[in-house]
Protein backbone atom coordinates (compact mmCIF):
# COMPACT_ATOMS: atom_id res chain seq x y z
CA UNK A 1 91.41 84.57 101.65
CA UNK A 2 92.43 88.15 101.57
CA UNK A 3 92.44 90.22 98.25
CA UNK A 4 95.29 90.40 96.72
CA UNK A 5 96.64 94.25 95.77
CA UNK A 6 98.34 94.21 92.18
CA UNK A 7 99.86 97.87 91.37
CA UNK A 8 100.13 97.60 86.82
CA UNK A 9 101.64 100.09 84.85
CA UNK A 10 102.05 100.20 80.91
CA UNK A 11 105.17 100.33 79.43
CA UNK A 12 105.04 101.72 75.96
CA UNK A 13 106.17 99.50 73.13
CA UNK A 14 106.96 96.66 75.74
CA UNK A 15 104.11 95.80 77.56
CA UNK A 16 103.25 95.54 80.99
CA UNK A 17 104.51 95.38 84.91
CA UNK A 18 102.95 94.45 87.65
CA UNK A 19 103.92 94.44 91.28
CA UNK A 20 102.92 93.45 94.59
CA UNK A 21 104.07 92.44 98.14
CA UNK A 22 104.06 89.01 99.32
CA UNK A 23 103.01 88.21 102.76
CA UNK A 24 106.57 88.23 103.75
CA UNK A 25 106.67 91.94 102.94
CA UNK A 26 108.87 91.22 99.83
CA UNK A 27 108.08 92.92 96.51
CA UNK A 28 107.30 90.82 93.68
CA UNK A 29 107.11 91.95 89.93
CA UNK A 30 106.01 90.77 86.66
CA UNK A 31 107.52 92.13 83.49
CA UNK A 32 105.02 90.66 80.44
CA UNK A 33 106.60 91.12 77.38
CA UNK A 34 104.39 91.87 74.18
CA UNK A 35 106.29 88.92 73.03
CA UNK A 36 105.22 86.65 75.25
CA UNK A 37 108.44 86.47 77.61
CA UNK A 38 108.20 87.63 81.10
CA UNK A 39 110.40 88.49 83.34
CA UNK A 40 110.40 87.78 87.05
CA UNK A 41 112.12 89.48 89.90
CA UNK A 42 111.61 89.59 93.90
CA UNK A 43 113.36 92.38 95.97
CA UNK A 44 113.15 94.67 99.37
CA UNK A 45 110.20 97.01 99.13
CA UNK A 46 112.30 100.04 99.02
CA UNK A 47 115.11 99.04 97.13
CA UNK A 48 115.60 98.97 93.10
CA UNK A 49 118.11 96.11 93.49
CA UNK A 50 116.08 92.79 93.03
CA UNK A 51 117.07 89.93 94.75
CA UNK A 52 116.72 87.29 92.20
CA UNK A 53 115.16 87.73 88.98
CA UNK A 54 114.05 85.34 86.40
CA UNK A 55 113.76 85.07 82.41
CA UNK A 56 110.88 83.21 81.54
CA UNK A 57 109.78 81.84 78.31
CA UNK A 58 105.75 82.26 77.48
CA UNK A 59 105.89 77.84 77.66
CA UNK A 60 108.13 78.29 81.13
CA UNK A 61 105.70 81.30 82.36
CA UNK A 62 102.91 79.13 81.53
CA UNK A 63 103.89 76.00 83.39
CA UNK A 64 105.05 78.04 86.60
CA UNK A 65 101.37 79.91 86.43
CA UNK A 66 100.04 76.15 86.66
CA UNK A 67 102.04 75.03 89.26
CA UNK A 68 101.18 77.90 91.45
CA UNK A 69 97.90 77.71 90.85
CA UNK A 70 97.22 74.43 91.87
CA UNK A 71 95.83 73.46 88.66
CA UNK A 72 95.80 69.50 88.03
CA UNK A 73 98.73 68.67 85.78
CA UNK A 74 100.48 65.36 85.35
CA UNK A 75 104.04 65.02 86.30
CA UNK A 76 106.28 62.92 84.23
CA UNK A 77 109.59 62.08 85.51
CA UNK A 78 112.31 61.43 83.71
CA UNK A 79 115.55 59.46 85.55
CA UNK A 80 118.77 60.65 85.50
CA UNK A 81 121.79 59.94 83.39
């Protein structure tokens, strides 16, 4: 498993950002909120333009953290209306 490089940089009176490239050579960034929110956004290397991005609550940030790492969680499904 190869080390993964994770560029951080403070932003005053927000919090913090971190960034990194995925193996497909997209950028991927992480916008933690001193509240707790994050934000989430995937885009070209050299382009400011994100191709998605995401609003996270710290509960939603939290579960998606789990669920990518693997952790052992219990699903509960719930049927549709």
């Amino acid at each position: 498993m190869r080390k993964l490089k994770v560029g951080h940089e403070r932003l005053p009176g927000i919090g913090d950002v971190f960034e990194t490239a995925s193996a497909s050579g997209l950028t991927v960034t992480v916008v933690a909120h001193r509240s707790g929110r994050r934000h989430l956004a995937v885009g070209e290397p050299d382009d400011d333009q994100a191709l998605v991005t995401v609003a996270l609550t710290r509960t939603e940030a939290t579960a998606l953290a789990t669920l990518l790492t693997g952790a052992q969680i219990e699903l509960i499904t719930t049927p549709r209306a």
